[in-house]
N, C-alpha and C. Protein backbone atom coordinates (compact mmCIF):
# COMPACT_ATOMS: atom_id res chain seq x y z
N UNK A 1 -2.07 3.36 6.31
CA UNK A 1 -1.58 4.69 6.57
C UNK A 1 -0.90 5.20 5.30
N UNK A 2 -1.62 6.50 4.77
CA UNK A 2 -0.45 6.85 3.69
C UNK A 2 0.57 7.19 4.01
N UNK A 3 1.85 6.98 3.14
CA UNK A 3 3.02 7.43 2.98
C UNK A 3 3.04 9.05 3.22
N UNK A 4 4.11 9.38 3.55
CA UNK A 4 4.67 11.02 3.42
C UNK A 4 5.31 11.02 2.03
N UNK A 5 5.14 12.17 1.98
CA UNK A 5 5.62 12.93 0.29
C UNK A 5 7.34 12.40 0.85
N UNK A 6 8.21 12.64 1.56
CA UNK A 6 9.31 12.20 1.68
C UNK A 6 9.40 10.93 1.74
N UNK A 7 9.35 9.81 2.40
CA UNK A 7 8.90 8.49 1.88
C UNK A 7 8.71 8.40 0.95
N UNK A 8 7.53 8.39 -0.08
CA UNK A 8 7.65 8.37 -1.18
C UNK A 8 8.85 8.92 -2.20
N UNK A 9 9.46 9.88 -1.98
CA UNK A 9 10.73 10.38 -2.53
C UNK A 9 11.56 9.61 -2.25
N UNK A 10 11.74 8.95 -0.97
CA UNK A 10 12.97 8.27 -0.99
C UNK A 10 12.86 7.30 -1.35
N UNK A 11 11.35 6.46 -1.48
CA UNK A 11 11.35 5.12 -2.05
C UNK A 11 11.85 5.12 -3.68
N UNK A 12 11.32 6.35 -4.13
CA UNK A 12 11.52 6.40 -5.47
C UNK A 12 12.85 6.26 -6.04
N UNK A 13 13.87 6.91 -5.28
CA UNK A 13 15.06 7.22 -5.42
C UNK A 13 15.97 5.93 -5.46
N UNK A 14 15.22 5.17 -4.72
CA UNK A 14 16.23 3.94 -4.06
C UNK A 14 15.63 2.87 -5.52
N UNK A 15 13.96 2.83 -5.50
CA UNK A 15 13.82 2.33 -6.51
C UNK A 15 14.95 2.30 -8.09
N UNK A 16 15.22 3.71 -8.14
CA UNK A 16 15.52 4.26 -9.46
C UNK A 16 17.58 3.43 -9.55
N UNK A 17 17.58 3.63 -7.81
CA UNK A 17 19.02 3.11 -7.89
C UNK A 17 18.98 1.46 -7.78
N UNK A 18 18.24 0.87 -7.45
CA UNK A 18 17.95 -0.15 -7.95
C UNK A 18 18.13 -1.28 -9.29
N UNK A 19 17.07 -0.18 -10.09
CA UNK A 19 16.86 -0.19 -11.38
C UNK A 19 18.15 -0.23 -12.35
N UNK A 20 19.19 0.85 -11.63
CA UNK A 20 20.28 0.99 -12.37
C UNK A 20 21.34 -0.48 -12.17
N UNK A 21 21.27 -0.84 -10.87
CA UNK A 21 22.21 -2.35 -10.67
C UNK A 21 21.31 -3.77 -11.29
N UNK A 22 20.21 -3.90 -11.70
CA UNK A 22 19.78 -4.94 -12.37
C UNK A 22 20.23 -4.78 -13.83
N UNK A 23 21.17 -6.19 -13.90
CA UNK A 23 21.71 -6.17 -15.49
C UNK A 23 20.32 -6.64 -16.20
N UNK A 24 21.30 -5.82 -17.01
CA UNK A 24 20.41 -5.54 -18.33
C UNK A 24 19.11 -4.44 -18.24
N UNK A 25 18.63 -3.98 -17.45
CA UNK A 25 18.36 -3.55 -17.26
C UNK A 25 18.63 -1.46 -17.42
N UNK A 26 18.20 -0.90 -18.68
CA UNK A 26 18.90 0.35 -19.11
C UNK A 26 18.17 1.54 -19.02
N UNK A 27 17.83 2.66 -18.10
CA UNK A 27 16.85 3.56 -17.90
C UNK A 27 17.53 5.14 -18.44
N UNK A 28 16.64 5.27 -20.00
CA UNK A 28 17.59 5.95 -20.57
C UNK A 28 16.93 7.47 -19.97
N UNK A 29 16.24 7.64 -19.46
CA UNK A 29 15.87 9.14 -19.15
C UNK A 29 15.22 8.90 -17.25
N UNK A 30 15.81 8.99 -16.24
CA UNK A 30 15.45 9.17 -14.92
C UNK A 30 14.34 9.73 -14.77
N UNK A 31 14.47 11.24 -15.21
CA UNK A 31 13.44 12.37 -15.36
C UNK A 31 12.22 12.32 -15.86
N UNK A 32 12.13 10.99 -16.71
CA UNK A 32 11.11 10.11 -17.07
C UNK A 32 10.41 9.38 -16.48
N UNK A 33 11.08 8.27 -15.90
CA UNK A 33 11.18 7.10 -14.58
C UNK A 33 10.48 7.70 -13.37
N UNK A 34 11.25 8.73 -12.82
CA UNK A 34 10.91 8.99 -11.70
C UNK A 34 9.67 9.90 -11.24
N UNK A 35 9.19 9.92 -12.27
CA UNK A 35 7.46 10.65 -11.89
C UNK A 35 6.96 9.54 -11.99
N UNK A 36 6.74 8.33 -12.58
CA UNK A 36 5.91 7.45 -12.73
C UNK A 36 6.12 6.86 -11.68
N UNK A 37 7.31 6.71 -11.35
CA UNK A 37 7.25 5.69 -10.00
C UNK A 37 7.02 6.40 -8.77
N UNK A 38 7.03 8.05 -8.60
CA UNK A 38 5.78 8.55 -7.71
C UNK A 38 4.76 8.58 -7.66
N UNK A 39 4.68 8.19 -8.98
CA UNK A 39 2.87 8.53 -9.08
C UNK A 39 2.10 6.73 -8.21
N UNK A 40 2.92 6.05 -8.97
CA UNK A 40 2.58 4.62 -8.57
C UNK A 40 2.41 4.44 -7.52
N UNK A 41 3.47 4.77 -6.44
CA UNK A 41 3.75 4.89 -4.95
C UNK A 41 2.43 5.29 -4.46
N UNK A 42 2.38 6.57 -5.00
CA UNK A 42 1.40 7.51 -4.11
C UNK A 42 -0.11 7.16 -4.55
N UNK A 43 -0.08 6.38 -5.67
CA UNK A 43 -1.25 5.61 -6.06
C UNK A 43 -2.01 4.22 -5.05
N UNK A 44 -0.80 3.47 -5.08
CA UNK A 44 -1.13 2.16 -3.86
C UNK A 44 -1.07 2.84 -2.01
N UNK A 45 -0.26 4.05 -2.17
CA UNK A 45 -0.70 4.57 -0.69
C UNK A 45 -1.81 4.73 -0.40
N UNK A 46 -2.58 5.37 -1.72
CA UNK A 46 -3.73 5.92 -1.59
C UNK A 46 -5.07 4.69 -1.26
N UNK A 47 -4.49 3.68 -2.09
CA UNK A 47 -5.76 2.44 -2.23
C UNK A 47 -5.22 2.08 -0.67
N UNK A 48 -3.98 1.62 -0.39
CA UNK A 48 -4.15 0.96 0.93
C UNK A 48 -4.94 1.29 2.22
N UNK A 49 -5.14 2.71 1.94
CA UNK A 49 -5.04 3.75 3.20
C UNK A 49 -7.21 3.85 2.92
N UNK A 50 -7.63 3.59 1.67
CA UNK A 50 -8.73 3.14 1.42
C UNK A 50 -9.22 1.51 1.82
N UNK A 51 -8.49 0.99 1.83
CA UNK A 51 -9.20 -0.75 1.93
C UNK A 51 -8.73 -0.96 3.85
N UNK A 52 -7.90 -0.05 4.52
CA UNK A 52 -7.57 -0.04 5.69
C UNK A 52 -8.99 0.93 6.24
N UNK A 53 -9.63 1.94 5.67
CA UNK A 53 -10.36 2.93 6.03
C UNK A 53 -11.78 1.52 5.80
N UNK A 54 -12.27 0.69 5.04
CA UNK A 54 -12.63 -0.02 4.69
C UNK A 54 -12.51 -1.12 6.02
N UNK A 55 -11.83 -2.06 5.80
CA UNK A 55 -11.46 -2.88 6.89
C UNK A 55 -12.31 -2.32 8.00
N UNK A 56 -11.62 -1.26 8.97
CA UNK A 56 -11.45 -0.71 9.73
C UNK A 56 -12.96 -0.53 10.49
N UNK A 57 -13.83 -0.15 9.59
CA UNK A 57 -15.39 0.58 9.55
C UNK A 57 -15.95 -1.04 9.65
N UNK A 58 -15.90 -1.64 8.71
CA UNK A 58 -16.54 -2.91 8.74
C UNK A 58 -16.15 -3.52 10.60
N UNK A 59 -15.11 -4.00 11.22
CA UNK A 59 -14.57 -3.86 12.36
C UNK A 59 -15.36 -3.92 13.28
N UNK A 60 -15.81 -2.06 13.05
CA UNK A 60 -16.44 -1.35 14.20
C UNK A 60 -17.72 -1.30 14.01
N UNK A 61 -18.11 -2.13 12.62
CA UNK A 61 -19.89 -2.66 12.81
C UNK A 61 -19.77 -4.04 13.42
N UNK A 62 -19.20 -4.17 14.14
CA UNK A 62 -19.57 -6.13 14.81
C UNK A 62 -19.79 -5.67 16.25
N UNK A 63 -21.01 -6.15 16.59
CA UNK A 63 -21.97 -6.23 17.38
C UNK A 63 -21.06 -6.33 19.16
N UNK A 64 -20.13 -7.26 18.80
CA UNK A 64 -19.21 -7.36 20.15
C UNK A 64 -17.58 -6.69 19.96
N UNK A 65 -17.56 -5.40 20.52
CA UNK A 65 -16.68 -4.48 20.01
C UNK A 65 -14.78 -5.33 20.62
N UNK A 66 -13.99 -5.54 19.90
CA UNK A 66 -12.42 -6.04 20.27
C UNK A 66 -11.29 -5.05 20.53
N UNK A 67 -10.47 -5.25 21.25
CA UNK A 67 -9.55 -4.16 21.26
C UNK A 67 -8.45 -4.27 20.33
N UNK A 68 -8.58 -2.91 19.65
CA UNK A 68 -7.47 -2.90 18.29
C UNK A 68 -5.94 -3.47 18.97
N UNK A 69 -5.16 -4.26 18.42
CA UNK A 69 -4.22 -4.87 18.58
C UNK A 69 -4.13 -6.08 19.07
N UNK A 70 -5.62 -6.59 19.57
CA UNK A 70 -5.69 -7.88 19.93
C UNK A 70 -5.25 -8.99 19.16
N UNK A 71 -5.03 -9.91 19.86
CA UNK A 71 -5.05 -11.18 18.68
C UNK A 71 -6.04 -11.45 17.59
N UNK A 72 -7.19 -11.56 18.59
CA UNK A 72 -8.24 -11.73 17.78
C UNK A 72 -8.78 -10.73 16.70
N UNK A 73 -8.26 -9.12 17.08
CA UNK A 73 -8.70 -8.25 15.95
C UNK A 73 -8.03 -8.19 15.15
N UNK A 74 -6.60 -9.12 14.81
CA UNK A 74 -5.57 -8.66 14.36
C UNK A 74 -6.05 -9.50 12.85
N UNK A 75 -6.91 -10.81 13.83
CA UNK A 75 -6.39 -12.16 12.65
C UNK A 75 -7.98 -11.54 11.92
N UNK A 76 -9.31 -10.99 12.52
CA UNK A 76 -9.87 -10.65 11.58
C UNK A 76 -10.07 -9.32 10.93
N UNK A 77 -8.84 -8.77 11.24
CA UNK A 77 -8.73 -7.80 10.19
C UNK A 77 -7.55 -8.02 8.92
N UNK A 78 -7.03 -9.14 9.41
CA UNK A 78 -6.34 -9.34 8.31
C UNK A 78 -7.28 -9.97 7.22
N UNK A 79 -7.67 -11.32 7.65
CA UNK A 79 -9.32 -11.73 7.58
C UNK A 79 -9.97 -10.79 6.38
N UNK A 80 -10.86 -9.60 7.16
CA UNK A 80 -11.13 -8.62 6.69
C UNK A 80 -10.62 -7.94 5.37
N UNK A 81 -9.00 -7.93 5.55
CA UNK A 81 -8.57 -7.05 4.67
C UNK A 81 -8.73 -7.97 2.92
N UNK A 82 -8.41 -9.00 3.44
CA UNK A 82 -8.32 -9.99 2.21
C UNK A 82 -9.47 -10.47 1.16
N UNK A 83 -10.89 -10.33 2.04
CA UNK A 83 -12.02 -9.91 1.74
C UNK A 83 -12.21 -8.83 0.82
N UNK A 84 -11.54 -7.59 1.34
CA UNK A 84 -12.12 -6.44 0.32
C UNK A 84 -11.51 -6.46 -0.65
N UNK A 85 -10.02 -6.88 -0.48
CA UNK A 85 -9.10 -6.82 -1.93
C UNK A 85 -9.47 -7.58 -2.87
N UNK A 86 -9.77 -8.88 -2.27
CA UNK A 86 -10.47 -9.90 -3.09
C UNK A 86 -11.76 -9.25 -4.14
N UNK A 87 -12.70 -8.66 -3.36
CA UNK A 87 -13.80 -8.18 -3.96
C UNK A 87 -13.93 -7.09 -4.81
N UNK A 88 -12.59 -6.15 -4.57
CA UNK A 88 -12.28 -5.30 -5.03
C UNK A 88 -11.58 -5.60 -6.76
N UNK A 89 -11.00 -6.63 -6.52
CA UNK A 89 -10.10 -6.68 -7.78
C UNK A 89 -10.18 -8.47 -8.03
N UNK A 90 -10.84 -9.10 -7.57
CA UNK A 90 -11.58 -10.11 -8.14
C UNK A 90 -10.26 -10.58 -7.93
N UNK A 91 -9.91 -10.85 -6.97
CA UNK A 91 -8.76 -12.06 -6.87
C UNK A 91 -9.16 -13.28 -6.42
């Protein structure tokens, strides 16, 4: 599921305050920081919400249809999910 534009804002925010309590750690321009780490956010929302759209379809091609939340659909869509990432990015 993607994120909301607010979610993402607030993750960013918390990120950024984060950033500031790890010693050593020195972030000399925010205004800098904090587009990239929206963009990032809203980048992996985007892939997740793809390899879930993915998963999902593959699923609903198996011949003996499961009910979403089952046990059994749960463990092969996790199953599933690990498959595409794998194939996707050669893990």
């Amino acid at each position: 599921m993607r994120m909301s534009r607010e979610r993402v804002f607030f993750l960013a925010e918390r990120i950024m305050k984060e950033l500031g309590n790890v010693p050593g750690v020195t972030v000399k321009s925010p205004d800098d920081v904090r587009p990239e780490i929206i963009r990032v956010l809203t980048d992996e929302s985007k892939l997740e919400e793809s390899v879930d759209t993915e998963v999902r379809k593959t699923l609903a091609s198996y011949s003996r249809p499961m009910p979403e939340g089952s046990h059994e659909w749960d463990v092969l869509y996790d199953k599933t999910r690990e498959e595409v990432l794998r194939r996707r990015f050669r893990l």
